[in-house]
Protein backbone atom coordinates (compact mmCIF):
# COMPACT_ATOMS: atom_id res chain seq x y z
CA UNK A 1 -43.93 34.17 11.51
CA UNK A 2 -47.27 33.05 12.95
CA UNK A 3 -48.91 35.43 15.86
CA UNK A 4 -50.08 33.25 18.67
CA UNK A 5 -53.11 33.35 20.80
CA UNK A 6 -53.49 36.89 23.00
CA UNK A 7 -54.07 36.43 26.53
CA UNK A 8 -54.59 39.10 28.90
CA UNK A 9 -52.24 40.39 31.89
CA UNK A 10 -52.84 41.36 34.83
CA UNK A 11 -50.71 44.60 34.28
CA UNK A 12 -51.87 44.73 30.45
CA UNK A 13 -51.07 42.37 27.70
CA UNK A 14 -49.14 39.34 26.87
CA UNK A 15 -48.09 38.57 23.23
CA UNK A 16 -46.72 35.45 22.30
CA UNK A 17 -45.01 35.17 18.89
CA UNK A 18 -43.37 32.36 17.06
CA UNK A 19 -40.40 32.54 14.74
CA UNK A 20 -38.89 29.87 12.71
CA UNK A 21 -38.81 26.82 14.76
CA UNK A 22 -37.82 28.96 17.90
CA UNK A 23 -41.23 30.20 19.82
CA UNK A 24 -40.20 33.87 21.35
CA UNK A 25 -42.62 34.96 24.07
CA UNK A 26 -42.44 38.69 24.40
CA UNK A 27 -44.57 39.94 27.30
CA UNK A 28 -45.45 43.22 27.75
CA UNK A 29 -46.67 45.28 31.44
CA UNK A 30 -48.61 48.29 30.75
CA UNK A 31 -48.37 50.93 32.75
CA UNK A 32 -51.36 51.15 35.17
CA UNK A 33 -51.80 53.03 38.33
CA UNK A 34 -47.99 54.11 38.65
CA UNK A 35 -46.65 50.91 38.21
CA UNK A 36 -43.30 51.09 34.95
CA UNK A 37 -44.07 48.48 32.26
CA UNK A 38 -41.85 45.34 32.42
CA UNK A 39 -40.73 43.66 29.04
CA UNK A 40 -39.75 40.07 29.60
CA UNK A 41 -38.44 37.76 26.50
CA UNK A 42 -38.50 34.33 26.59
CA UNK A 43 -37.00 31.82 24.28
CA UNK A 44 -37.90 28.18 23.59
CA UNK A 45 -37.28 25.51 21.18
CA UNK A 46 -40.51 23.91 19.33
CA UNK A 47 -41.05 20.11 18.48
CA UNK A 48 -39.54 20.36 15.16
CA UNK A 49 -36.46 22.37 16.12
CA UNK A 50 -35.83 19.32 18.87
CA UNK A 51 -36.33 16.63 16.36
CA UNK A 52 -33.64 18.77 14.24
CA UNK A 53 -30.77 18.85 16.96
CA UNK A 54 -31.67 15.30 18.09
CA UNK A 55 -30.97 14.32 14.34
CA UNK A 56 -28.29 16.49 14.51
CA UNK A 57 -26.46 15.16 17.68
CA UNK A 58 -27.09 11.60 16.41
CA UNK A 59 -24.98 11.97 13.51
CA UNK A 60 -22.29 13.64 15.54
CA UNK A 61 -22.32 10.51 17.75
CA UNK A 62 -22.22 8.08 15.11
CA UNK A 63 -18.98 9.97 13.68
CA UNK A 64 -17.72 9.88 16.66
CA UNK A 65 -17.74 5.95 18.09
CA UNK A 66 -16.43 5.45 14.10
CA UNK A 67 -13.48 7.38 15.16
CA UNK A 68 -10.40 5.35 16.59
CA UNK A 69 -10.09 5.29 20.18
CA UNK A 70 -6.46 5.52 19.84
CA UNK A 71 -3.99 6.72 17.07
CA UNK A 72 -4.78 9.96 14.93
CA UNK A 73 -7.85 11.40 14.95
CA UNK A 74 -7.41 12.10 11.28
CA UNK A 75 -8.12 8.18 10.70
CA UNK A 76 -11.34 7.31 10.62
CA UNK A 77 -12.97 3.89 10.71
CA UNK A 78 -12.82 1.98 7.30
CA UNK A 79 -16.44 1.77 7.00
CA UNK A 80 -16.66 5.40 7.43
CA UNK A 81 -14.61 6.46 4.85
CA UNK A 82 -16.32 4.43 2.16
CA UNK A 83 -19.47 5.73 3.32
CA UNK A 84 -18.15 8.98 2.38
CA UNK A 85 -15.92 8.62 -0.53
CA UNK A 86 -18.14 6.15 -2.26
CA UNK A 87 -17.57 2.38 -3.62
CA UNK A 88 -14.89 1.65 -5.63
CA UNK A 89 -15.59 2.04 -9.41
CA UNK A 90 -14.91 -1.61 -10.07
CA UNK A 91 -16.29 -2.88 -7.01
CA UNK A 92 -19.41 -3.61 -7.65
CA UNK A 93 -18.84 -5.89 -10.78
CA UNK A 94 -18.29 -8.50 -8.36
CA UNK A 95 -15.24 -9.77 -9.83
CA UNK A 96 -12.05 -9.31 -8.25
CA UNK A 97 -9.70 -9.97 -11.45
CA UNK A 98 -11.34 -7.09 -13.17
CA UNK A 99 -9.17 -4.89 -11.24
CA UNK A 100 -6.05 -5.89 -12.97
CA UNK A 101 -7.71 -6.21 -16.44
CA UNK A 102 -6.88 -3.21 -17.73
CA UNK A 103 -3.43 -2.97 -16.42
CA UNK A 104 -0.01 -3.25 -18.37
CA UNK A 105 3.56 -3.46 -16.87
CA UNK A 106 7.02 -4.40 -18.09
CA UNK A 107 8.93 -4.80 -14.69
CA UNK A 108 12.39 -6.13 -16.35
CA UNK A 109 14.72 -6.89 -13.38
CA UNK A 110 18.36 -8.18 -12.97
CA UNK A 111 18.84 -10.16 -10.52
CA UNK A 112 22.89 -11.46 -9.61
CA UNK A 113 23.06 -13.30 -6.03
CA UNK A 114 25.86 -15.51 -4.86
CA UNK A 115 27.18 -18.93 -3.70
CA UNK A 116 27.94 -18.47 0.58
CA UNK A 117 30.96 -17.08 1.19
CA UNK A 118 31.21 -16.68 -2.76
CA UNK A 119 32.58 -20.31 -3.13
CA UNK A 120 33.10 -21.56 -6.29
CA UNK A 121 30.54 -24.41 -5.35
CA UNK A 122 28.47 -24.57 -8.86
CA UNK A 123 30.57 -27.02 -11.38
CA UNK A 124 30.82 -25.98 -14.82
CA UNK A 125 29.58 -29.52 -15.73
CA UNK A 126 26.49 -29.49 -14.22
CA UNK A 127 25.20 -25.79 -13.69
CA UNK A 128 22.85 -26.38 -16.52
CA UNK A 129 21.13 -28.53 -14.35
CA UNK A 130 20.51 -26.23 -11.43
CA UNK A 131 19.58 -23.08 -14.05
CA UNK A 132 16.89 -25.38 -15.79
CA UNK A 133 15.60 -26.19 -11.91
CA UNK A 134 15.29 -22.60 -11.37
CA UNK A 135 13.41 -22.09 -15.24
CA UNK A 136 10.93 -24.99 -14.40
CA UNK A 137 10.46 -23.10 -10.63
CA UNK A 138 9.30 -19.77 -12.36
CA UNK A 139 7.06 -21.61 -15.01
CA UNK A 140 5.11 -23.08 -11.74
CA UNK A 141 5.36 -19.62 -10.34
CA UNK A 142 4.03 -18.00 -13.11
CA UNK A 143 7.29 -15.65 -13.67
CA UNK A 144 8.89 -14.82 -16.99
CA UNK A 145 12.31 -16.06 -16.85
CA UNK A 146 13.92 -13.96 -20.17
CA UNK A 147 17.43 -15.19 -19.63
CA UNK A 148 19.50 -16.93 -16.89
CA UNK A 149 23.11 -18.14 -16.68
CA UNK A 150 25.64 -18.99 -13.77
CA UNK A 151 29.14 -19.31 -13.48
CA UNK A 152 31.02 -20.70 -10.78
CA UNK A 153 29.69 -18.79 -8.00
CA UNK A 154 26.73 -16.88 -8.55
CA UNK A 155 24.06 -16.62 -10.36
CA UNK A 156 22.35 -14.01 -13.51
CA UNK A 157 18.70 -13.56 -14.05
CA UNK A 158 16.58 -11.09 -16.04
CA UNK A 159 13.47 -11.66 -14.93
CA UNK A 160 10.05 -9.67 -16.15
CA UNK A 161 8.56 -9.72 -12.16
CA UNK A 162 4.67 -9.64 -12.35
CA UNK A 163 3.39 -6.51 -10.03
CA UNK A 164 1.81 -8.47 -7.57
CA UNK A 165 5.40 -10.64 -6.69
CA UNK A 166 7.66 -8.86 -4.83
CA UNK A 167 11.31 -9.36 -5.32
CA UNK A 168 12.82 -10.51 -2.32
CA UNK A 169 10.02 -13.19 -1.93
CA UNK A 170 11.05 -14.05 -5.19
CA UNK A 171 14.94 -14.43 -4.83
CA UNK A 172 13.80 -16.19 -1.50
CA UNK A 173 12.20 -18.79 -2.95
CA UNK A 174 14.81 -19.42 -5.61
CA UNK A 175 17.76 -19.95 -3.12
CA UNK A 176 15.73 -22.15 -0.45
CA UNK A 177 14.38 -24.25 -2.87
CA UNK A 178 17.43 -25.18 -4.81
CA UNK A 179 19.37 -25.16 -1.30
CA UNK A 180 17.15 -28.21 -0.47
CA UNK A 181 17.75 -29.68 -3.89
CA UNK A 182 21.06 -29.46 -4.82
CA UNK A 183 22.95 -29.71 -0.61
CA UNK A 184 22.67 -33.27 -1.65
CA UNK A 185 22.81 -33.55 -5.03
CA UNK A 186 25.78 -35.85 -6.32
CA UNK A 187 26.37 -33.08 -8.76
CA UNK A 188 27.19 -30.39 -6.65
CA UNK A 189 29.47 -31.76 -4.02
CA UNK A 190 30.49 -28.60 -2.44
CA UNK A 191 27.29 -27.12 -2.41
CA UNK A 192 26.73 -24.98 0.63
CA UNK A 193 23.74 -22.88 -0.40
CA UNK A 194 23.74 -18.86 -1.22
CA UNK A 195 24.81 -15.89 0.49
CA UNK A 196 22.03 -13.84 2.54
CA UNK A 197 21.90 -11.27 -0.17
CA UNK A 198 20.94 -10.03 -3.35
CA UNK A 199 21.18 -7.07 -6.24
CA UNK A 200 18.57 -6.38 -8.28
CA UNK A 201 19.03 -3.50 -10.84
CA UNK A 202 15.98 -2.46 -13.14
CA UNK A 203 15.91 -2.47 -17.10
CA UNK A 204 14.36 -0.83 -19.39
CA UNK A 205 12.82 -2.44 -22.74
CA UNK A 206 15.53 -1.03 -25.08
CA UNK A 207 18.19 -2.50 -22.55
CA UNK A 208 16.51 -5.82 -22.79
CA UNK A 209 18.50 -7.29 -25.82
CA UNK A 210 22.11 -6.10 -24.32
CA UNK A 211 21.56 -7.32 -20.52
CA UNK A 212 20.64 -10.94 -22.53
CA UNK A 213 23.62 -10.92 -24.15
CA UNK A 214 25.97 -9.87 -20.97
CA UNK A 215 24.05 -12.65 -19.37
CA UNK A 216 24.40 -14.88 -22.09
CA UNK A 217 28.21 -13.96 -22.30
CA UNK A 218 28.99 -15.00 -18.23
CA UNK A 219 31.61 -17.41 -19.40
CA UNK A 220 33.92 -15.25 -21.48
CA UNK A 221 33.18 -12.10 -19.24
CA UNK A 222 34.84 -13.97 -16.08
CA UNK A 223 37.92 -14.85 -18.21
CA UNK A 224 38.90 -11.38 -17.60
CA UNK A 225 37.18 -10.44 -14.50
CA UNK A 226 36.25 -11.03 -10.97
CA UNK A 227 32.41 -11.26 -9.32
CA UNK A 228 34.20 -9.05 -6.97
CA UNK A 229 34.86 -6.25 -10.04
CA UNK A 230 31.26 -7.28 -12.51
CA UNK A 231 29.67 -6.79 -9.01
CA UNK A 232 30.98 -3.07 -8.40
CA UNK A 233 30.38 -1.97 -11.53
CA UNK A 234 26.40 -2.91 -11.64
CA UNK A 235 26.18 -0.96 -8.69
CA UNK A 236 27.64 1.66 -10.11
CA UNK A 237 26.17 1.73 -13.04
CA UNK A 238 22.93 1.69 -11.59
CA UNK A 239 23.85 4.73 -9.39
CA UNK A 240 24.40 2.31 -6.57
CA UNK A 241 27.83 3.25 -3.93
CA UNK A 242 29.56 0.18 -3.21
CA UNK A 243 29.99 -0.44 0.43
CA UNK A 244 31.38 -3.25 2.42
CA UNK A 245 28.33 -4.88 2.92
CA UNK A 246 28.19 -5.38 -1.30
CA UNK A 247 31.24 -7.48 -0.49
CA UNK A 248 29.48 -10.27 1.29
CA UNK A 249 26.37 -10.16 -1.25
């Protein structure tokens, strides 16, 4: 604390003292002539206590136009955030594919879809024609095709999906594009392009070698059984309940 200047009263004496950025004037009347003393405290802010709460109230402000005007208040504006949790750790490199470097997946999937209305629409003869279509699509697509195989109306894949392709974009692009190709290819006379729907059911590496085989095996599996029958038992196999929708897959 620093004692300030006296100065006199006309009752007695003033005394001014100042207190940690706050300056507290304490005056005190002496009694004179009959007259009670008076004690009067005032309280004031100094220039560096105001430069302070300005500071203060600026940063308060600026948190609050970064806040949304609408939605939660618990989301802040993007910017924001990153000031506070800092830059990403591979951010700075400067090179976007170093994010992935370092990262290893196996994402085995089988995928079964079927002709529309489950038509037997895809000839024995020329089937190997539409599945070698489909192998040269995922080459361009950059997708590991392990094994594929059709027979009569629908269609096996086991696929290892890279993380950034999602798999109904990928079963997408399979059925338009060889809808296009083979509608009005002289192979495939009866051709009318794929049902809306798909299954895919995941596998694990050790599972890898049997699902090629089933795959492999489409011909003499569908002596004995229907798509109908193969179809309910992936699902439940893969902890799937068969509804009615699975019937129009």
């Amino acid at each position: 604390m620093r004692p300030s200047a006296r100065e006199r009263h006309p009752l007695g004496m003033h005394i001014s003292i100042v207190a940690t950025h706050r300056k507290i004037n304490l005056a005190v009347n002496i009694k004179r002539g009959g007259v009670a003393a008076h004690i009067a405290v005032a309280v004031r802010e100094c220039k560096p206590c105001r430069a302070a709460v300005a500071e203060r109230d600026g940063r308060h402000a600026a948190v609050a136009a970064a806040e949304p005007q609408s939605g939660s208040r618990l989301m802040l504006a993007d910017g924001f955030i990153r000031r506070m949790v800092g830059p990403h750790p591979r951010a700075s490199q400067g090179d976007a594919a170093n994010i992935s470097v370092m990262s290893y997946t196996k994402n085995y999937q089988h995928i079964v879809f079927a002709t529309k209305y489950r038509r037997t629409t895809i000839p024995e003869a020329s089937k190997r024609i539409m599945l070698k279509f489909i192998h040269e699509l995922c080459i361009r697509q950059g997708w590991y095709l392990v094994r594929i195989n059709a027979c009569r109306n629908h269609v096996h894949m086991l696929v290892d999906v890279p993380p950034t392709v999602l798999i109904p974009d990928m079963v997408k692009l399979i059925k338009v594009r060889t809808s296009q190709t083979f509608q009005r290819h002289a192979a495939f006379p009866d051709f009318e392009g794929w049902g809306k729907s798909y299954g895919a059911f995941s596998v694990s590496h050790f599972d890898r070698q049997t699902v090629i085989d089933y795959i492999a095996g489409q011909e003499a599996h569908h002596l004995a059984h229907t798509f109908d029958s193969e179809l309910e038992s992936l699902l439940i196999e893969n902890g799937i309940v068969p509804d009615g929708y699975a019937g129009r897959l």
